[in-house]
C-alpha atoms as a PDB file:
ATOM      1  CA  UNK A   1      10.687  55.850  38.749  1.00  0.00           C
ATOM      2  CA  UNK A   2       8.332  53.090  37.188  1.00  0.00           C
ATOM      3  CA  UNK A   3      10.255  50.219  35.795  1.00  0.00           C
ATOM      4  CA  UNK A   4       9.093  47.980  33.279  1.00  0.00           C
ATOM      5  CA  UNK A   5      10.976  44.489  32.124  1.00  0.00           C
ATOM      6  CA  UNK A   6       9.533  43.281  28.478  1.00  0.00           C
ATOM      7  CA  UNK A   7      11.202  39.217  28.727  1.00  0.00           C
ATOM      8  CA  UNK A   8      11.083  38.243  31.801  1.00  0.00           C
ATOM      9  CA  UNK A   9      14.116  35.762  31.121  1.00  0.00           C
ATOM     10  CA  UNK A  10      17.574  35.104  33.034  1.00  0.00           C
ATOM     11  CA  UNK A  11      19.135  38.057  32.092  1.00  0.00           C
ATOM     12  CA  UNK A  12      16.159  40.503  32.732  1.00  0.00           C
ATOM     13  CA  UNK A  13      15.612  39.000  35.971  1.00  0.00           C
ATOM     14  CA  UNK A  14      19.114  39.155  37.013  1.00  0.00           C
ATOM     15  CA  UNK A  15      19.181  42.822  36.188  1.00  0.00           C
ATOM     16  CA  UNK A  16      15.925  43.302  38.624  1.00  0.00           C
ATOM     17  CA  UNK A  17      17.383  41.609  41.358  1.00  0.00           C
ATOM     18  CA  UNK A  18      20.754  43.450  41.511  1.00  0.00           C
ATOM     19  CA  UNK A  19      19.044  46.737  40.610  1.00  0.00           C
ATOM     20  CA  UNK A  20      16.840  46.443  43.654  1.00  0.00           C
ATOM     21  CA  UNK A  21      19.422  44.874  45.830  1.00  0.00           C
ATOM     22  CA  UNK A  22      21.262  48.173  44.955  1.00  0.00           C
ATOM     23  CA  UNK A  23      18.590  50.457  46.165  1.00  0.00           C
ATOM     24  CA  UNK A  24      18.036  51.522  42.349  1.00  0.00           C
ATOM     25  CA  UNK A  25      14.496  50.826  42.419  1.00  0.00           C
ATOM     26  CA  UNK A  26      11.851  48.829  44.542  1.00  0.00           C
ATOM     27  CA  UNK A  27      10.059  45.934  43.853  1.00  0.00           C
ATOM     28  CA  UNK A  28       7.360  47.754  43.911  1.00  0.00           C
ATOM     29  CA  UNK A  29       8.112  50.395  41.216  1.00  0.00           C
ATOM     30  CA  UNK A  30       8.689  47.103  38.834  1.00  0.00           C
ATOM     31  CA  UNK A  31       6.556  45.397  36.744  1.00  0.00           C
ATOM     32  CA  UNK A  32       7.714  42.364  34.529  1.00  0.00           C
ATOM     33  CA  UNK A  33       5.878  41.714  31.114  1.00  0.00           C
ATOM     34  CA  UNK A  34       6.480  38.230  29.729  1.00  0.00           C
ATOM     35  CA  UNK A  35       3.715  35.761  27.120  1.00  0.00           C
ATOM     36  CA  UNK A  36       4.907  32.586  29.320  1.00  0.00           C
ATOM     37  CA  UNK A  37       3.281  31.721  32.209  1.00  0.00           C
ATOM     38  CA  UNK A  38       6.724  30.157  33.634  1.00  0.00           C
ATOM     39  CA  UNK A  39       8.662  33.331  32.919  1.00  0.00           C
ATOM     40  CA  UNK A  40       6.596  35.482  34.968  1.00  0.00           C
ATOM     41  CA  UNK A  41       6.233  33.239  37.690  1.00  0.00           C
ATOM     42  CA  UNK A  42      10.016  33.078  38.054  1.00  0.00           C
ATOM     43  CA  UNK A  43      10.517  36.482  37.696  1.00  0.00           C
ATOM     44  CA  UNK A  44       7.710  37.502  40.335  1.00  0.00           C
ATOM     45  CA  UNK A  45       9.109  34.827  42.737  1.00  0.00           C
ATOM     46  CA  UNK A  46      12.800  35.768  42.322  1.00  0.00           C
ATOM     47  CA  UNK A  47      12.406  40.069  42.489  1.00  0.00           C
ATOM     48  CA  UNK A  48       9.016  40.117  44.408  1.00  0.00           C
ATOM     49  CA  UNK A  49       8.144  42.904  41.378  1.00  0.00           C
ATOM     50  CA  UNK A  50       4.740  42.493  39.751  1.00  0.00           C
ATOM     51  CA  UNK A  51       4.119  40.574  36.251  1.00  0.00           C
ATOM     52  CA  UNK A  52       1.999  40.958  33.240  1.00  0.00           C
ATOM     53  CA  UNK A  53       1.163  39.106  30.149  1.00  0.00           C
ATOM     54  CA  UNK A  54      -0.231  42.338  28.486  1.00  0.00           C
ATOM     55  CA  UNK A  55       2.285  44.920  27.262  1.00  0.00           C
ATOM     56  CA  UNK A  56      -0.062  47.808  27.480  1.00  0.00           C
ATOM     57  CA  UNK A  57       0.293  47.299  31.225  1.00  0.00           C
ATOM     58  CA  UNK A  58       4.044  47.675  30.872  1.00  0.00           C
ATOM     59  CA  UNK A  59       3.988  50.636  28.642  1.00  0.00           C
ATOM     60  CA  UNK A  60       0.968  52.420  30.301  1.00  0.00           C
ATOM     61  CA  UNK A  61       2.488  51.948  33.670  1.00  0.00           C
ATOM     62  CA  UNK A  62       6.271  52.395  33.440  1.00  0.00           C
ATOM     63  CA  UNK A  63       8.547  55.198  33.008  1.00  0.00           C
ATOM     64  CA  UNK A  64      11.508  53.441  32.219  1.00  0.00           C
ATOM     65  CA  UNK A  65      11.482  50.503  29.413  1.00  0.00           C
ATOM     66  CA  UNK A  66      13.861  47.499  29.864  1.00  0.00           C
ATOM     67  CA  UNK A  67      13.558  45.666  26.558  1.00  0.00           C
ATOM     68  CA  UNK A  68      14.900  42.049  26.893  1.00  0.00           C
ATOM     69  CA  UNK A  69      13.543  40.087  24.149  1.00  0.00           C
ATOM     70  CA  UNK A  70      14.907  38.414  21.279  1.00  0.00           C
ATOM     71  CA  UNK A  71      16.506  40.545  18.634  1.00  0.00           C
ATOM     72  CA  UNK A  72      14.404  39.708  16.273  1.00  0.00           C
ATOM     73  CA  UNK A  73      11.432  40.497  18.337  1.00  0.00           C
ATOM     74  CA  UNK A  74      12.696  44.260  18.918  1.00  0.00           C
ATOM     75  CA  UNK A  75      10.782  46.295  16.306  1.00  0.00           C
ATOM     76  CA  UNK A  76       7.824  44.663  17.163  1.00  0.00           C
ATOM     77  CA  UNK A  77       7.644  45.104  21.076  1.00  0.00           C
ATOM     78  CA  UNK A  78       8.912  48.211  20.586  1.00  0.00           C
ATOM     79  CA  UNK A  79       7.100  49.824  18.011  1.00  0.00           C
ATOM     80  CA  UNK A  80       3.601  48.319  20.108  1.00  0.00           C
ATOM     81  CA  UNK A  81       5.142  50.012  23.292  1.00  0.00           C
ATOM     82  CA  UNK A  82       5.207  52.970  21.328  1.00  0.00           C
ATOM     83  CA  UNK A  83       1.780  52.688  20.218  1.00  0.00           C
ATOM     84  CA  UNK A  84       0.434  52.011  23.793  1.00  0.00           C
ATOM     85  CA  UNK A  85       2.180  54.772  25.644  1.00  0.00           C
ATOM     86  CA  UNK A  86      -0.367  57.565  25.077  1.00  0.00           C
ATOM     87  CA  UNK A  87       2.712  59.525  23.841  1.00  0.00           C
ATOM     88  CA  UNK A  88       3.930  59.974  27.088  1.00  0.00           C
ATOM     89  CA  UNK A  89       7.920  60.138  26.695  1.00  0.00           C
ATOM     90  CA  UNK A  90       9.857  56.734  27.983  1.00  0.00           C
ATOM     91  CA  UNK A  91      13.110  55.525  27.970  1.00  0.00           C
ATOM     92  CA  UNK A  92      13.772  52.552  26.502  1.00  0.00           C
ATOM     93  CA  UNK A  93      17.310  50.230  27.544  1.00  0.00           C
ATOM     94  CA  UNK A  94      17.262  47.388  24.805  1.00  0.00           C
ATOM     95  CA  UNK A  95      20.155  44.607  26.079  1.00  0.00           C
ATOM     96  CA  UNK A  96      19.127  42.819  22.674  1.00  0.00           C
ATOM     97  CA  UNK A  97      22.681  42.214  20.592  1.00  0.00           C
ATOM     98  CA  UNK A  98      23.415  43.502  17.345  1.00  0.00           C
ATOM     99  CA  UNK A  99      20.099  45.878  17.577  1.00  0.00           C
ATOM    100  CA  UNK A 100      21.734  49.287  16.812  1.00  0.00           C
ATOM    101  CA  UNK A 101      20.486  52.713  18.162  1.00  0.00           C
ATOM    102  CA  UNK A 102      19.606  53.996  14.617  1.00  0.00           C
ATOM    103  CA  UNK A 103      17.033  50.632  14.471  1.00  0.00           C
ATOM    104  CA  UNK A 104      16.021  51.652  18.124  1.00  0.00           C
ATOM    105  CA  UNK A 105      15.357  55.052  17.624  1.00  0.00           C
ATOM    106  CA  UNK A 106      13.503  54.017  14.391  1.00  0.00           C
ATOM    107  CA  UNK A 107      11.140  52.074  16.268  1.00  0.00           C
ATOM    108  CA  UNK A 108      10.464  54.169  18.898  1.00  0.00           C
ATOM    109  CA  UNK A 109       9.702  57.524  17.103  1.00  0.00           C
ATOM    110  CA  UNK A 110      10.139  60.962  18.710  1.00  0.00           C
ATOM    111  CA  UNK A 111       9.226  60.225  22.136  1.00  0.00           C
ATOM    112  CA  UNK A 112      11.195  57.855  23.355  1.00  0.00           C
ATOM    113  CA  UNK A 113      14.984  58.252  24.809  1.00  0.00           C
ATOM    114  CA  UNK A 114      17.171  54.798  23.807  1.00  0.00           C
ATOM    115  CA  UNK A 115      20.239  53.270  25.307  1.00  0.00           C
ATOM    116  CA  UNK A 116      22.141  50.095  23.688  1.00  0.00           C
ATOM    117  CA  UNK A 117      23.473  47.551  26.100  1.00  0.00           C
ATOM    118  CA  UNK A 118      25.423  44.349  26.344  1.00  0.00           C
ATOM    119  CA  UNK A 119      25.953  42.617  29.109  1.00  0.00           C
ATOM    120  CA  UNK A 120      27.312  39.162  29.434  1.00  0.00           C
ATOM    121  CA  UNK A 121      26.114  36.417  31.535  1.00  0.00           C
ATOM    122  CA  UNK A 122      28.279  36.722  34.705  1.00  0.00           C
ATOM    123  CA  UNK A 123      25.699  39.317  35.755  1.00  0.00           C
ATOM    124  CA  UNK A 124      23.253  36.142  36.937  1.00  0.00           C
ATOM    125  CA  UNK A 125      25.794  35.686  39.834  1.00  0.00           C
ATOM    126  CA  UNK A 126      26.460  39.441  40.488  1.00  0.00           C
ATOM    127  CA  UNK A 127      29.743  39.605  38.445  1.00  0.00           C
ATOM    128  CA  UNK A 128      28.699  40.977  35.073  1.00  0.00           C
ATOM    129  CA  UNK A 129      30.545  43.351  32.734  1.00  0.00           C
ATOM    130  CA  UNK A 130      28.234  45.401  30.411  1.00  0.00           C
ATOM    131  CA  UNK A 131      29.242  48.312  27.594  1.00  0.00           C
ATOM    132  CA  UNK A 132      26.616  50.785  27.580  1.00  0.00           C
ATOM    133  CA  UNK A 133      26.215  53.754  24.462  1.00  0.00           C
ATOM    134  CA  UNK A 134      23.528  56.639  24.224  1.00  0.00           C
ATOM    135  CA  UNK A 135      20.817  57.391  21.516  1.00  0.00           C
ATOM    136  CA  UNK A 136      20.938  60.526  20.264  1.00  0.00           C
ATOM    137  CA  UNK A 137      18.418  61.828  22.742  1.00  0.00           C
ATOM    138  CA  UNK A 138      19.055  60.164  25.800  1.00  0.00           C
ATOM    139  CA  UNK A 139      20.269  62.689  28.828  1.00  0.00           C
ATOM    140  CA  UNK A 140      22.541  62.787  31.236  1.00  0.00           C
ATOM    141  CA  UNK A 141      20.426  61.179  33.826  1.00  0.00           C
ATOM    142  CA  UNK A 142      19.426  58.605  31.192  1.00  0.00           C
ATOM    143  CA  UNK A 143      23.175  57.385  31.473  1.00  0.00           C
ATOM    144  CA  UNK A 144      23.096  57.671  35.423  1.00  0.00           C
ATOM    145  CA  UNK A 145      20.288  55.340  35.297  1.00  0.00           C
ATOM    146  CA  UNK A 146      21.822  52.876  32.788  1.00  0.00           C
ATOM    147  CA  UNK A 147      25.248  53.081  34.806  1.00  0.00           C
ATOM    148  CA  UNK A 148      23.335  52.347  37.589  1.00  0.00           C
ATOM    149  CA  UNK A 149      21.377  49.587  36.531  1.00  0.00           C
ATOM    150  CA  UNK A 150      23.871  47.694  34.764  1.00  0.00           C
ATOM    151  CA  UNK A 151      26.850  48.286  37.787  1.00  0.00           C
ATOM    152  CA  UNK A 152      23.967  46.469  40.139  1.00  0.00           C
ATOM    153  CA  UNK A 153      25.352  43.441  38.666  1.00  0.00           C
ATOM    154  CA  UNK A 154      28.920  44.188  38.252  1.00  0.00           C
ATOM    155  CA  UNK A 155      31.041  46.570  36.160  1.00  0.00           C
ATOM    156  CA  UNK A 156      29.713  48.914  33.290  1.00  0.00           C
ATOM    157  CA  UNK A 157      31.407  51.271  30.796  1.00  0.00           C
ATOM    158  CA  UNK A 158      30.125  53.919  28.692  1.00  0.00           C
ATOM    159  CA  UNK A 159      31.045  53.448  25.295  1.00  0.00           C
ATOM    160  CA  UNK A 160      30.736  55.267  21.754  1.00  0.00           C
ATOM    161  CA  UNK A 161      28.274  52.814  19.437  1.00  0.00           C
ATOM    162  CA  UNK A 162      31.281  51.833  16.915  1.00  0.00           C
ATOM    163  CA  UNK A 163      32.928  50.139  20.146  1.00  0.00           C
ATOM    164  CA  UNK A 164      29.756  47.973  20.874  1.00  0.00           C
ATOM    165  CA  UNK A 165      30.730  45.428  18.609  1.00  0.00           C
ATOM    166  CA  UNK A 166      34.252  44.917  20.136  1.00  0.00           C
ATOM    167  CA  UNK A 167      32.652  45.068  23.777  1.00  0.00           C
ATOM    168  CA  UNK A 168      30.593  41.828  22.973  1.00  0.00           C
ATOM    169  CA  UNK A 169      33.643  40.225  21.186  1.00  0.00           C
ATOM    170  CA  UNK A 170      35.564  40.677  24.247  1.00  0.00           C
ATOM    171  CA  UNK A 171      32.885  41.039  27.407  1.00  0.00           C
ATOM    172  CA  UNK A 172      29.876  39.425  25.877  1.00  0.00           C
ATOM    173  CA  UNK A 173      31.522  36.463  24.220  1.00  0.00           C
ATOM    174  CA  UNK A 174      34.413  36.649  26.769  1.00  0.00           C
ATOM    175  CA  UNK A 175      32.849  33.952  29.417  1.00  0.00           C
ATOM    176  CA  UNK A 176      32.721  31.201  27.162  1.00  0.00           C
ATOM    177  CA  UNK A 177      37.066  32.079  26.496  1.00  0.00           C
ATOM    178  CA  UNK A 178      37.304  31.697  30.150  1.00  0.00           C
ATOM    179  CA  UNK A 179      35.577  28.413  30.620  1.00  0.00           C
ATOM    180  CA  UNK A 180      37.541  26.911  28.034  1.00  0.00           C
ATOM    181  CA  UNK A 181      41.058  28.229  29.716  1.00  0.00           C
ATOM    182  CA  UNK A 182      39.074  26.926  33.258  1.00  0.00           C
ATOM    183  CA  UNK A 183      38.641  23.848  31.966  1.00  0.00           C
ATOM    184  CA  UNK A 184      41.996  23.298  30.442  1.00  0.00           C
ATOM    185  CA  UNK A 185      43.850  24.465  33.012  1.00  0.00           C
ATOM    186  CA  UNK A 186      41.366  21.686  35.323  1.00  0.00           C
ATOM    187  CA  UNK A 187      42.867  19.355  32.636  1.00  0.00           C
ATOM    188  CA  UNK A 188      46.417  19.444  33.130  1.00  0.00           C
ATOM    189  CA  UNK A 189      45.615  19.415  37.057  1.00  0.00           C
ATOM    190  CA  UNK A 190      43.956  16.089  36.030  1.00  0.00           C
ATOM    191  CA  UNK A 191      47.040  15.004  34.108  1.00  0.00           C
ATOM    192  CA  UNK A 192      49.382  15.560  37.088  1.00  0.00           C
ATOM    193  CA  UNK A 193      47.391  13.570  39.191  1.00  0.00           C
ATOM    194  CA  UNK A 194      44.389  16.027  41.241  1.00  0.00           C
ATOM    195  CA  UNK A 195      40.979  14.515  41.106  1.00  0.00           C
ATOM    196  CA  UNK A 196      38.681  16.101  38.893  1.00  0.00           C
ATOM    197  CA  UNK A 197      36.261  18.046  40.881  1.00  0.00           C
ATOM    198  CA  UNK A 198      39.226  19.050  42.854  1.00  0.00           C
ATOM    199  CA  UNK A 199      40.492  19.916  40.295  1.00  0.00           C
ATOM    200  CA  UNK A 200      37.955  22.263  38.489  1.00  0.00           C
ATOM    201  CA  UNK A 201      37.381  24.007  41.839  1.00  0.00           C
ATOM    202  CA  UNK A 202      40.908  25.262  42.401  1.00  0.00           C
ATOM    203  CA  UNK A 203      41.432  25.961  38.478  1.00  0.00           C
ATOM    204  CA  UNK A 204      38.297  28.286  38.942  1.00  0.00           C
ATOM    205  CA  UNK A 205      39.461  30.017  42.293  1.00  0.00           C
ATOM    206  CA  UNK A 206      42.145  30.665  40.721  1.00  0.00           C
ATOM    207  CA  UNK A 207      41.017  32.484  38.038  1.00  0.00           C
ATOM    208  CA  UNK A 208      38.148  34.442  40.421  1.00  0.00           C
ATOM    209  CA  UNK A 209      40.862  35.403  42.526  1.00  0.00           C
ATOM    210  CA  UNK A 210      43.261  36.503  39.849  1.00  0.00           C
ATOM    211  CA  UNK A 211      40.630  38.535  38.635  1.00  0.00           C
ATOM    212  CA  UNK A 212      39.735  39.817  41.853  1.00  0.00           C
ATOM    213  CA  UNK A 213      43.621  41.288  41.773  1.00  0.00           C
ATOM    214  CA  UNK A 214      43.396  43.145  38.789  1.00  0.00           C
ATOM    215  CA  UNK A 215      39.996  45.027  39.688  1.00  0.00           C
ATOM    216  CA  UNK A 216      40.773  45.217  43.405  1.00  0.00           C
ATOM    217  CA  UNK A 217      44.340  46.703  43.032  1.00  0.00           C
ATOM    218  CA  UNK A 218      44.398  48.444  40.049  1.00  0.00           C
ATOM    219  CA  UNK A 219      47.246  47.065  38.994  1.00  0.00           C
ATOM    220  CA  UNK A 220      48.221  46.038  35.284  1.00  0.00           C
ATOM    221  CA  UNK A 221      47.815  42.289  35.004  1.00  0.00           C
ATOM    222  CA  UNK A 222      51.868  42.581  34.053  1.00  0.00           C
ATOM    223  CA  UNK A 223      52.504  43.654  37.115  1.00  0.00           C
ATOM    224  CA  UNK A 224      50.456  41.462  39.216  1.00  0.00           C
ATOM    225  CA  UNK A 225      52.271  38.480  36.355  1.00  0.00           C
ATOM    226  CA  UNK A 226      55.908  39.547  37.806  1.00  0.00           C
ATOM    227  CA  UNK A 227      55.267  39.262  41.116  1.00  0.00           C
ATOM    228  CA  UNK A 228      54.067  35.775  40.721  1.00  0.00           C
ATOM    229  CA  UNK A 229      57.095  34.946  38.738  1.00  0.00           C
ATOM    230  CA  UNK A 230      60.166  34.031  40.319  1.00  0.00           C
ATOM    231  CA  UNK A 231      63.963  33.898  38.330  1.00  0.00           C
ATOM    232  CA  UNK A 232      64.053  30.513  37.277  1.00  0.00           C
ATOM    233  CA  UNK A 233      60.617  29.138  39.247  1.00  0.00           C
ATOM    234  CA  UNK A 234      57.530  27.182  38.188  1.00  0.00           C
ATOM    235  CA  UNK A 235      55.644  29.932  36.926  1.00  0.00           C
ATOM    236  CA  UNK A 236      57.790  31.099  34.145  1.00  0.00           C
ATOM    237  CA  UNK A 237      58.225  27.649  32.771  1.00  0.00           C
ATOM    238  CA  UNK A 238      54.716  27.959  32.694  1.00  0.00           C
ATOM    239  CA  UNK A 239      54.631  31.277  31.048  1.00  0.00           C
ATOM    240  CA  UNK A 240      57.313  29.889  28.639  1.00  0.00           C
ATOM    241  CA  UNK A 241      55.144  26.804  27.316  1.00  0.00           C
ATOM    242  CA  UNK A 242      51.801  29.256  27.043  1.00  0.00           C
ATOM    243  CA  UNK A 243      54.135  31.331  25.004  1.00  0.00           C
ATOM    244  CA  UNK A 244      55.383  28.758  22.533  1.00  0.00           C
ATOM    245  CA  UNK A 245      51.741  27.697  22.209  1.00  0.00           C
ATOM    246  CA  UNK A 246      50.395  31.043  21.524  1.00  0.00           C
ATOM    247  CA  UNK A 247      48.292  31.877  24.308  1.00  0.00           C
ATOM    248  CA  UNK A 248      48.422  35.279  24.046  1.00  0.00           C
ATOM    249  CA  UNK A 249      47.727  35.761  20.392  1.00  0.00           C
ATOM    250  CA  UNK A 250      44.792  33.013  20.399  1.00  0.00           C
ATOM    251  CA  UNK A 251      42.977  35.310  22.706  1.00  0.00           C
ATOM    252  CA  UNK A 252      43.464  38.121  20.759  1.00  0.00           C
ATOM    253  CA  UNK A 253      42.481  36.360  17.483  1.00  0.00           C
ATOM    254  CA  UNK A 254      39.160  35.264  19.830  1.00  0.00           C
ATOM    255  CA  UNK A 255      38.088  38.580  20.725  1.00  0.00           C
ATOM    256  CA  UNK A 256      38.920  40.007  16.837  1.00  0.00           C
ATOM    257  CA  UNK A 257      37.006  36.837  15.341  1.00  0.00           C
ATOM    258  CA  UNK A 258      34.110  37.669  17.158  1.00  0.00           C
ATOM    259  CA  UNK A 259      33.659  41.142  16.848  1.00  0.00           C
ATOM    260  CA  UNK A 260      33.951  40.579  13.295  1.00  0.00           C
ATOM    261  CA  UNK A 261      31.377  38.272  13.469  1.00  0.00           C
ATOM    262  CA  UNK A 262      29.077  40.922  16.002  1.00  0.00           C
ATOM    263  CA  UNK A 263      29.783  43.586  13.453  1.00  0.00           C
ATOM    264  CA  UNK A 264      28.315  40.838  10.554  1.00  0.00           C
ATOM    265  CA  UNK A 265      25.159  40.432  12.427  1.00  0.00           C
ATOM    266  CA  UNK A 266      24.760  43.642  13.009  1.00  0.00           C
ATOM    267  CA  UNK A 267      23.795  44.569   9.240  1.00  0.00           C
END
């Protein structure tokens, strides 16, 4: 399989270097297309793949089409892909958000297979989470590839296209929830006294290796809550104040406002 990468950014080149790291390609089979100079550099240095400031290289040469440009830049790269392929059939995986498979497979015409994905930026340090859905054409092996691609940097789940918009309310939009509660939680270590940096570094263990529990048991996060959560202890004082403050249902309203807001763009 001949891979090419169209935005040779953080994201694409994260992808690369898990994907190869998991035996899903070689650098060899890769070849990253990007207009800046300092992209491609990066990109070469970091997956070892070969780079390209001319798309026809990229569509010419590759079987497999990893669109990571702007949204807004989608029809465009896509449709000239198109044009350049000879009419040889591709498939194209556009991570681009809010570009939906109906625009994809508009752009790409007959030949080409699409995939939709979203993952989030964990995925630069090997712990991503990414909601995958299929075009209309795209095969079976079309999803093993995707599954495998995107699970080279961390978790991936097939989803149906109406879900995509709740997958980057919760998973795409999801970090930036978590640095907030990280930081917060580094704040009231501050206010009992722990130096800052300490601080910060223990408030984000904590919440790697809490998250580590859920994934690595299996067990619901109630569960692993209880057994934290002596009669009468610390921890459900705790629990008790993050109750009366609404923890709980400001999360929820996060991941709601922003799908919303996903599902807006998306138009």
């Amino acid at each position: 399989m001949k891979l090419g990468v169209i935005g040779c950014g953080k994201m694409g080149t994260a992808l690369i270097q898990g994907a190869i790291r998991a035996g899903v390609v070689t650098a060899g089979d890769v070849i990253g297309c990007d207009p800046y100079e300092k992209s491609r550099d990066a990109f070469a240095t970091a997956t070892g793949a070969k780079v390209t400031a001319t798309l026809a290289d990229v569509a010419l040469a590759s079987d497999v089409l990893l669109l990571c440009t702007k949204p807004q830049d989608i029809p465009t790269v896509l449709a000239d892909a198109v044009s350049l392929s000879a009419g040889q059939p591709r498939l194209v995986i556009s991570i681009a958000a809010g570009v939906t498979l109906a625009a994809l497979e508009s752009s790409a015409g007959e030949n080409f297979r699409v995939i939709r994905a979203m993952p989030n930026t964990p995925a630069l340090v090997g712990h991503g989470a990414a909601g995958y859905c299929l075009g209309t054409k795209a095969t079976a092996a079309d999803a093993q590839l995707a599954q495998s691609l995107l699970g080279s940097v961390g978790v991936a789940v097939a989803v149906p296209e109406r879900l995509m918009d709740a997958v980057t309310g919760l998973s795409g939009s999801g970090p930036a929830y978590i640095y907030l509660v990280i930081e917060a939680l580094a704040d009231g270590g501050v206010k009992a006294g722990i130096p800052r940096a300490d601080a910060i570094r223990l408030a984000a263990q904590t919440v790697l290796g809490s998250a580590a529990m859920v994934l690595e048991t299996g067990e619901h996060p109630a569960v692993l809550k209880d057994m934290v959560t002596s009669p009468g202890g610390t921890t459900i004082a705790g629990l008790a104040a993050l109750e009366r403050h609404g923890l709980r249902s400001a999360l929820i309203e996060a991941v709601t406002a922003a799908t919303q807001r996903a599902h807006e763009l998306g138009k």
